[in-house]
Protein backbone atom coordinates (compact mmCIF):
# COMPACT_ATOMS: atom_id res chain seq x y z
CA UNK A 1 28.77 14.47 -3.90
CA UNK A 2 28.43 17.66 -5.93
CA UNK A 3 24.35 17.70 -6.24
CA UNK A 4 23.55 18.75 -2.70
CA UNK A 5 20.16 20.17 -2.33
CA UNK A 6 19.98 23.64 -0.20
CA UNK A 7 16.25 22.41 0.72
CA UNK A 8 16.46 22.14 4.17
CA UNK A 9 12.97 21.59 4.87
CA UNK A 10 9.80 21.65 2.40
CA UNK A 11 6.77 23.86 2.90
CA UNK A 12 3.33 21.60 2.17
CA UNK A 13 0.64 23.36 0.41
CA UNK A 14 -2.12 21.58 0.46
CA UNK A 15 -3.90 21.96 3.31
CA UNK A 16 -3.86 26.07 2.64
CA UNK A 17 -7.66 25.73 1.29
CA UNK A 18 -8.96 24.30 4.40
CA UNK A 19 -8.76 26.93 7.06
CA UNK A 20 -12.37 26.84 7.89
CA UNK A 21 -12.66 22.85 7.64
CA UNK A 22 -9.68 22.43 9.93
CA UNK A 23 -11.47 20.61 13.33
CA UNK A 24 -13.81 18.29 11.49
CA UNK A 25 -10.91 16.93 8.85
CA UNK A 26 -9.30 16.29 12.00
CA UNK A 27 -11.68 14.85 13.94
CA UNK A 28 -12.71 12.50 10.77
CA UNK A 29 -8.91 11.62 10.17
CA UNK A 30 -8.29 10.92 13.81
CA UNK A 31 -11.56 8.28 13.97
CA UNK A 32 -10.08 7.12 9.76
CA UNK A 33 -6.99 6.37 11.48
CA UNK A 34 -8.36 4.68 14.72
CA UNK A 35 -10.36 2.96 12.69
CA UNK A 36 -7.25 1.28 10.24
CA UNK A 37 -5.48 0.84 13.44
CA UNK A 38 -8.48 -1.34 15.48
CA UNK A 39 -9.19 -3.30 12.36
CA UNK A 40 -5.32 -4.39 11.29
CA UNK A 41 -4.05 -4.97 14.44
CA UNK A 42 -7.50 -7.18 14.86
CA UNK A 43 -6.83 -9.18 12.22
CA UNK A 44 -2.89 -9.19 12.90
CA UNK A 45 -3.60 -10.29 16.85
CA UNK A 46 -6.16 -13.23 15.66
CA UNK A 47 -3.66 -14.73 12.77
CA UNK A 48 -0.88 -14.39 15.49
CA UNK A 49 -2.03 -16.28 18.81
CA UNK A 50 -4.25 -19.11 16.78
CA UNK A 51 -2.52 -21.89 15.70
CA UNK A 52 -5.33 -22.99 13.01
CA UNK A 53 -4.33 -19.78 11.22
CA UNK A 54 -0.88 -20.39 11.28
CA UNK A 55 -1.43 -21.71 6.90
CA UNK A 56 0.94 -19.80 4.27
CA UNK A 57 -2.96 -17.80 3.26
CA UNK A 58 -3.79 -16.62 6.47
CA UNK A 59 0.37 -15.43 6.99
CA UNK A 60 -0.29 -13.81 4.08
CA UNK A 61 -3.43 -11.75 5.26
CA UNK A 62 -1.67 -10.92 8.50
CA UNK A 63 1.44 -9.91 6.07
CA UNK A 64 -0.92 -7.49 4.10
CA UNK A 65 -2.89 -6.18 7.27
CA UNK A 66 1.44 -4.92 9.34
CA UNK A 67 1.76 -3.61 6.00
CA UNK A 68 -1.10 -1.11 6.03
CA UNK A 69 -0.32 -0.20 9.51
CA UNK A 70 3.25 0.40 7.65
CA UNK A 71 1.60 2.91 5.29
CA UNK A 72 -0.38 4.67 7.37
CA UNK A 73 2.25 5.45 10.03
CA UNK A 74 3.63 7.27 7.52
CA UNK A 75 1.02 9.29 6.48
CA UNK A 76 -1.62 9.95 9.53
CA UNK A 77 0.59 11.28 12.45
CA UNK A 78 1.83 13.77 9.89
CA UNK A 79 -1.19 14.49 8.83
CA UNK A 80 -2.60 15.23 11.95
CA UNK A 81 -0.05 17.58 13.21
CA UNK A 82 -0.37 19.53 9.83
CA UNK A 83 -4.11 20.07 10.95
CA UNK A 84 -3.36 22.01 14.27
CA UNK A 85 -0.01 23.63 12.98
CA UNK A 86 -0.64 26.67 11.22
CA UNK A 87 2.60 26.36 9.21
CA UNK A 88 2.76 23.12 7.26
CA UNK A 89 6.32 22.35 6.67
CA UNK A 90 8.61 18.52 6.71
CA UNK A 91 12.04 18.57 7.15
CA UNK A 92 14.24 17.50 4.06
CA UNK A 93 15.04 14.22 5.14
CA UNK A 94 11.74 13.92 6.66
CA UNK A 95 9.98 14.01 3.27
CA UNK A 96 12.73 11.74 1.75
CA UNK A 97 11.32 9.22 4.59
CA UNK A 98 7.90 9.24 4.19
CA UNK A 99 7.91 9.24 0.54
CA UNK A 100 10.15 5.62 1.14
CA UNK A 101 7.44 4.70 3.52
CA UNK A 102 4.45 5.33 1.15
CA UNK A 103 6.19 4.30 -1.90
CA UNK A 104 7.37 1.20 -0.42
CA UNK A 105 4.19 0.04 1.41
CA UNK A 106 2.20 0.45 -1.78
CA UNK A 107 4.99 -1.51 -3.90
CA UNK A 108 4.69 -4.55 -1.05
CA UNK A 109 0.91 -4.58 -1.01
CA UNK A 110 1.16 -5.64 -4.81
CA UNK A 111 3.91 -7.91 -4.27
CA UNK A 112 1.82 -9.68 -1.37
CA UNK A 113 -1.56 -9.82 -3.92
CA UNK A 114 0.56 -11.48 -6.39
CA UNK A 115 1.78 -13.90 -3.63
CA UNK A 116 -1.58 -14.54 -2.75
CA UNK A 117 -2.77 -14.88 -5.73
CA UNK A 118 -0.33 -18.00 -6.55
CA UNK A 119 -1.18 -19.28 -3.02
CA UNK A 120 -4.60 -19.99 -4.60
CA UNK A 121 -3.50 -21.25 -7.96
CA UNK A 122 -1.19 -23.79 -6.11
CA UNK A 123 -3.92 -24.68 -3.87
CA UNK A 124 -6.93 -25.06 -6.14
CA UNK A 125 -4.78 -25.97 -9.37
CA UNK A 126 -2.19 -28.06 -7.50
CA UNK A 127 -3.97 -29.23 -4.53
CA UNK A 128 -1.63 -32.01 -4.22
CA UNK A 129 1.63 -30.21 -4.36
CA UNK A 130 0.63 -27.27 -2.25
CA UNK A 131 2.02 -27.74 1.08
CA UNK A 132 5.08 -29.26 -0.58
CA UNK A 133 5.75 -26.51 -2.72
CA UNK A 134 4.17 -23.29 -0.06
CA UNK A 135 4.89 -24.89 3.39
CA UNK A 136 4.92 -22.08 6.40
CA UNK A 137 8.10 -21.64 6.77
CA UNK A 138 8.52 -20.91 3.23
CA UNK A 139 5.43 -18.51 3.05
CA UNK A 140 7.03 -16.51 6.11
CA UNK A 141 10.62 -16.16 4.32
CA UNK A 142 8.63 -14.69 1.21
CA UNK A 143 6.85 -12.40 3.12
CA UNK A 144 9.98 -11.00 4.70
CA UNK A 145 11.19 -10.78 0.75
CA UNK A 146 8.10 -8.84 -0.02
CA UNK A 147 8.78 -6.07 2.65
CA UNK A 148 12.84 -6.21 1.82
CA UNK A 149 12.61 -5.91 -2.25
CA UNK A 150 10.13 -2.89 -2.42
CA UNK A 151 11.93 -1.22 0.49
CA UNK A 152 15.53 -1.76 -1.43
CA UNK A 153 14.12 -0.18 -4.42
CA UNK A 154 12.66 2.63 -3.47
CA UNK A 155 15.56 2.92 -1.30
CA UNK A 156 17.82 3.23 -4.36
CA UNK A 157 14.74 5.61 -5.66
CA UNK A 158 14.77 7.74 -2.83
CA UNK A 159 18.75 7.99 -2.71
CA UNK A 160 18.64 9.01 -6.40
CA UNK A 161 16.42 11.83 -5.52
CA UNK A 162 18.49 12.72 -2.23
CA UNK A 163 21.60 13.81 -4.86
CA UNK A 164 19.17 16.47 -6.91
CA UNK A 165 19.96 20.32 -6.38
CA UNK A 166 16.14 21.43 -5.68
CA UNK A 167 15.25 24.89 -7.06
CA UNK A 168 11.92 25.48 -4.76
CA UNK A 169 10.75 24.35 -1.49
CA UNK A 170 7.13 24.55 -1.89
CA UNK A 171 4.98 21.01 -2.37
CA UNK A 172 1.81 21.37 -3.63
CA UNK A 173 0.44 17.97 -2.04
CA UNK A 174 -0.17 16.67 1.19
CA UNK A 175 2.69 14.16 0.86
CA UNK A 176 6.40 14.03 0.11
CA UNK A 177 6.17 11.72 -3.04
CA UNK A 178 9.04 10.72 -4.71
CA UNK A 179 8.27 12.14 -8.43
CA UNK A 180 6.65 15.46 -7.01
CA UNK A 181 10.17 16.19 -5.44
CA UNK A 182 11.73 15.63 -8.48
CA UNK A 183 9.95 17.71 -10.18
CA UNK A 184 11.50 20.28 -8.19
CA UNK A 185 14.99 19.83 -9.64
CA UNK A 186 17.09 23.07 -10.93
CA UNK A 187 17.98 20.76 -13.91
CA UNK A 188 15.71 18.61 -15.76
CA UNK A 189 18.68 16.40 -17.40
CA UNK A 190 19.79 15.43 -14.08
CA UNK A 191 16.49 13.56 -13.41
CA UNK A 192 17.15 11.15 -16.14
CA UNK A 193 18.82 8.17 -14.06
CA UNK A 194 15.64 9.00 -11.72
CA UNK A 195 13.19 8.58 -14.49
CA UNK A 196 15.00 5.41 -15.57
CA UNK A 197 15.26 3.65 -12.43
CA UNK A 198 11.61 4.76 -11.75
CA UNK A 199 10.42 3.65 -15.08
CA UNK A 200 12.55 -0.15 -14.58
CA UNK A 201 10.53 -0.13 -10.98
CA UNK A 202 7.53 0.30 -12.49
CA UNK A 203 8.08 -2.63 -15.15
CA UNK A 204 9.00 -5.01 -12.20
CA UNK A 205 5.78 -4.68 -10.96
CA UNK A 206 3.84 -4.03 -13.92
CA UNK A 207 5.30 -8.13 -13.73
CA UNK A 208 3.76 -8.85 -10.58
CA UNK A 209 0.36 -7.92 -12.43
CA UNK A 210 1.42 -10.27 -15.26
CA UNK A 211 2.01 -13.05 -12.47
CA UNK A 212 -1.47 -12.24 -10.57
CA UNK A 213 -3.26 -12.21 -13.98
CA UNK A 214 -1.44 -15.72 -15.13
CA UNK A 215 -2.65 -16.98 -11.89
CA UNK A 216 -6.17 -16.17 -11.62
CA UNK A 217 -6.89 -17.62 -15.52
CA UNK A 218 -5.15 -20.63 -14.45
CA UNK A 219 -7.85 -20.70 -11.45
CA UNK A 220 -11.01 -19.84 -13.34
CA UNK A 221 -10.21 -22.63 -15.80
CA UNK A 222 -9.88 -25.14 -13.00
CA UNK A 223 -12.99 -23.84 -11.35
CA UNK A 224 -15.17 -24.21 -14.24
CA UNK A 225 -14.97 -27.79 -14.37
CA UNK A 226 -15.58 -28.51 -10.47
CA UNK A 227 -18.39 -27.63 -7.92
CA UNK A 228 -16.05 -27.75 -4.86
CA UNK A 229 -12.88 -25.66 -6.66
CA UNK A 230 -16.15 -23.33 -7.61
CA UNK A 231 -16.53 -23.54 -3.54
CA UNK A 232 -12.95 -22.88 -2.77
CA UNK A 233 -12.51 -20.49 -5.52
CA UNK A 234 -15.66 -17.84 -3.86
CA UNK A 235 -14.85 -18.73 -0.69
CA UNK A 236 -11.17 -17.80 -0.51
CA UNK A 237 -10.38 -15.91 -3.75
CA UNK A 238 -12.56 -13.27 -3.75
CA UNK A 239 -11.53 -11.31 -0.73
CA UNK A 240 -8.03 -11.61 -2.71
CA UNK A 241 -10.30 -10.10 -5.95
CA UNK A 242 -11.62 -7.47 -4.30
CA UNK A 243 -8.50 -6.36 -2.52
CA UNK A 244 -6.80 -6.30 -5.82
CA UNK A 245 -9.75 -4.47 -7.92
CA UNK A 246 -9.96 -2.19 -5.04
CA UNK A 247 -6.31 -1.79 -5.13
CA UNK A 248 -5.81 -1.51 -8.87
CA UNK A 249 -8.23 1.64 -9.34
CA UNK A 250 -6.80 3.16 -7.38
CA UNK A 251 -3.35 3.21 -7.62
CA UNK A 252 -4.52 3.92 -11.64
CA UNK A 253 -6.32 6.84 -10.56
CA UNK A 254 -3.42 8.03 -8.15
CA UNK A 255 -1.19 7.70 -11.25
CA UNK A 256 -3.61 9.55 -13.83
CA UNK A 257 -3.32 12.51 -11.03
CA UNK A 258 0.34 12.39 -10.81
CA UNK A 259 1.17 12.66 -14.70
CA UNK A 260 -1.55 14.00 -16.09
CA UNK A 261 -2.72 17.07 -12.98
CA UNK A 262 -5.60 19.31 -14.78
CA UNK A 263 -6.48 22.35 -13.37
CA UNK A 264 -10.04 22.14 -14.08
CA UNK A 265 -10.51 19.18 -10.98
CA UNK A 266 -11.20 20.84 -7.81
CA UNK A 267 -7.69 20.58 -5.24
CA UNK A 268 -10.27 19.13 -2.53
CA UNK A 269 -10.51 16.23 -5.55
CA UNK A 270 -6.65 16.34 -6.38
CA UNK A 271 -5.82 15.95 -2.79
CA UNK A 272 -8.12 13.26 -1.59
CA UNK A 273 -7.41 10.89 -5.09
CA UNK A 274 -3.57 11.42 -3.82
CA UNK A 275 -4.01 9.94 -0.53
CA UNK A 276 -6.61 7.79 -1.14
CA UNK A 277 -4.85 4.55 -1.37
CA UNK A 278 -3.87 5.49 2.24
CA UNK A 279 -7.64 5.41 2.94
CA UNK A 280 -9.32 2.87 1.25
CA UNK A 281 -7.48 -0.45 1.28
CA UNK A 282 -6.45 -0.04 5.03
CA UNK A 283 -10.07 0.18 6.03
CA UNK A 284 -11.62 -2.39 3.51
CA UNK A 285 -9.53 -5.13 3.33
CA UNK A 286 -9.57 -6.37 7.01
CA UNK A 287 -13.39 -5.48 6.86
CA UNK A 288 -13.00 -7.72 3.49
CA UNK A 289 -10.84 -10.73 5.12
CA UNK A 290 -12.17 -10.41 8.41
CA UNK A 291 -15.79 -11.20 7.54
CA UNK A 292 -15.09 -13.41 4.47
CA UNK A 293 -12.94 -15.97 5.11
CA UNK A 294 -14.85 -18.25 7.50
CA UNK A 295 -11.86 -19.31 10.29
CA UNK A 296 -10.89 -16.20 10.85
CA UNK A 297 -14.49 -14.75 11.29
CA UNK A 298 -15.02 -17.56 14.10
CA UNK A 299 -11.89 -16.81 15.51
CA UNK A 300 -13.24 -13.08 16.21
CA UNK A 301 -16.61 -13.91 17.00
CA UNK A 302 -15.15 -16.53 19.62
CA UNK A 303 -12.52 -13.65 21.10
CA UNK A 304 -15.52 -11.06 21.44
CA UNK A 305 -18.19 -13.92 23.40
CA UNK A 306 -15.06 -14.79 25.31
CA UNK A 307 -14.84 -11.29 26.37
């Protein structure tokens, strides 16, 4: 390959304005990520070792919950080390990985909501067909696909990045993401495969929102007419509503920062909105699924009394 990058290793700026804050970002991102770790693996440990749980929705909730812990590994150890290491720096290859990792984790938790999300049409709207058409075994295999596809594509993402010549080592973030290193590229006309690929990414799951969308009027519809699909719907769609609300803003806002970065918001702003997504969802939607949805509540409550 002729576009080898002399970047050996990337220099993270965006911790420089926090000299004086260092210990308590610490200690609060050491309890964040104790806390997404407890909670997860919670929910993960209860869906795994009770056989009433073992239905294609609950899969799917343990499916979401790995993938945060995903994420999150890929961000918070990082993270932490940058916080008692007075030189913030990430090997080349390094940053490559945990901009796969991010990317990748955030590409399957949409993938899963729009999985879930036709889990509920089939069972409210097709009540009938449901375990015909979304038995276990198939729930499991497209679980697997949702980890495989986003990983393949941001692999090819990632390995369209790796063959840029990079004109500066300095990152203002306090992530490798994909686009940011990009940017970083001696010449602009080069990116343009990147931008496409990117761009045809982006439009396979700007589909997945189609299929979430398509799915949810389909199940509003049915629920209108019935007292117990009104039941069903409240009782097991709305975790998957506020997940996916939650979810939506902000990858939106995460996106606004990315392409359109003003110099007028404050970096503590600009920093936190960029990792946010690695904040947020991890912490909320096992608190969200964990006290919502009834059998796995009594599953917990029964562990704890046990104990």
């Amino acid at each position: 390959m002729n576009n080898v990058s002399t970047v050996s290793v990337f220099f993270l700026s965006g911790l420089n304005e926090t000299r004086n804050y260092r210990s308590p970002i610490f200690f609060l991102t050491l309890m964040c990520y104790f806390i997404i770790l407890v909670l997860n693996i919670c929910i993960v440990l209860t869906i795994i070792f009770n056989n009433e749980l073992h239905e294609p929705m609950y899969i799917l909730v343990c499916a979401f919950c790995i993938n945060s812990l995903f994420g999150t590994a890929g961000f918070y150890p990082k993270f932490l080390w940058d916080l008692l290491s007075p030189v913030h720096v990430i090997s080349y290859s390094g940053c490559l990985l945990q901009a796969q990792v991010v990317y990748s984790s955030a590409c399957s938790d949409l993938s899963i909501l729009a999985l879930m999300a036709y889990d509920r049409y089939l069972a409210i709207c097709r009540p009938l067909e449901y375990h015909s058409v979304m038995p276990k075994q198939r729930a499991i295999t497209s679980v697997c696909l949702t980890w495989l596809i986003p990983f393949c594509l941001m692999a090819v993402n990632t390995f369209l990045t790796s063959r840029l010549k990079l004109c500066s080592p300095h990152l203002n973030r306090l992530i490798c993401l994909n686009w940011s290193i990009v940017m970083l590229a001696c010449f602009p006309a080069e990116t343009t495969v990147n931008s496409i690929v990117g761009n045809l990414t982006i439009a396979i799951y700007v589909l997945h929102s189609v299929v979430i969308v398509w799915s949810y009027i389909f199940l509003i519809k049915t629920c209108l007419g019935s007292l117990e699909n009104r039941r069903k719907f409240m009782q097991t769609c709305v975790p998957h509503l506020i997940s996916l609300f939650t979810f939506s803003v902000i990858i939106l806002f995460d996106v606004l920062y990315i392409q359109f970065e003003s110099k007028n918001v404050p970096q503590t702003l600009k920093y936190f909105v960029s990792v946010e997504f690695l904040i947020i969802p991890p912490i909320m939607n096992p608190l969200i699924y964990g006290f919502k949805l009834t059998k796995i509540r009594k599953q917990i409550v029964a562990t704890i009394k046990i104990k």
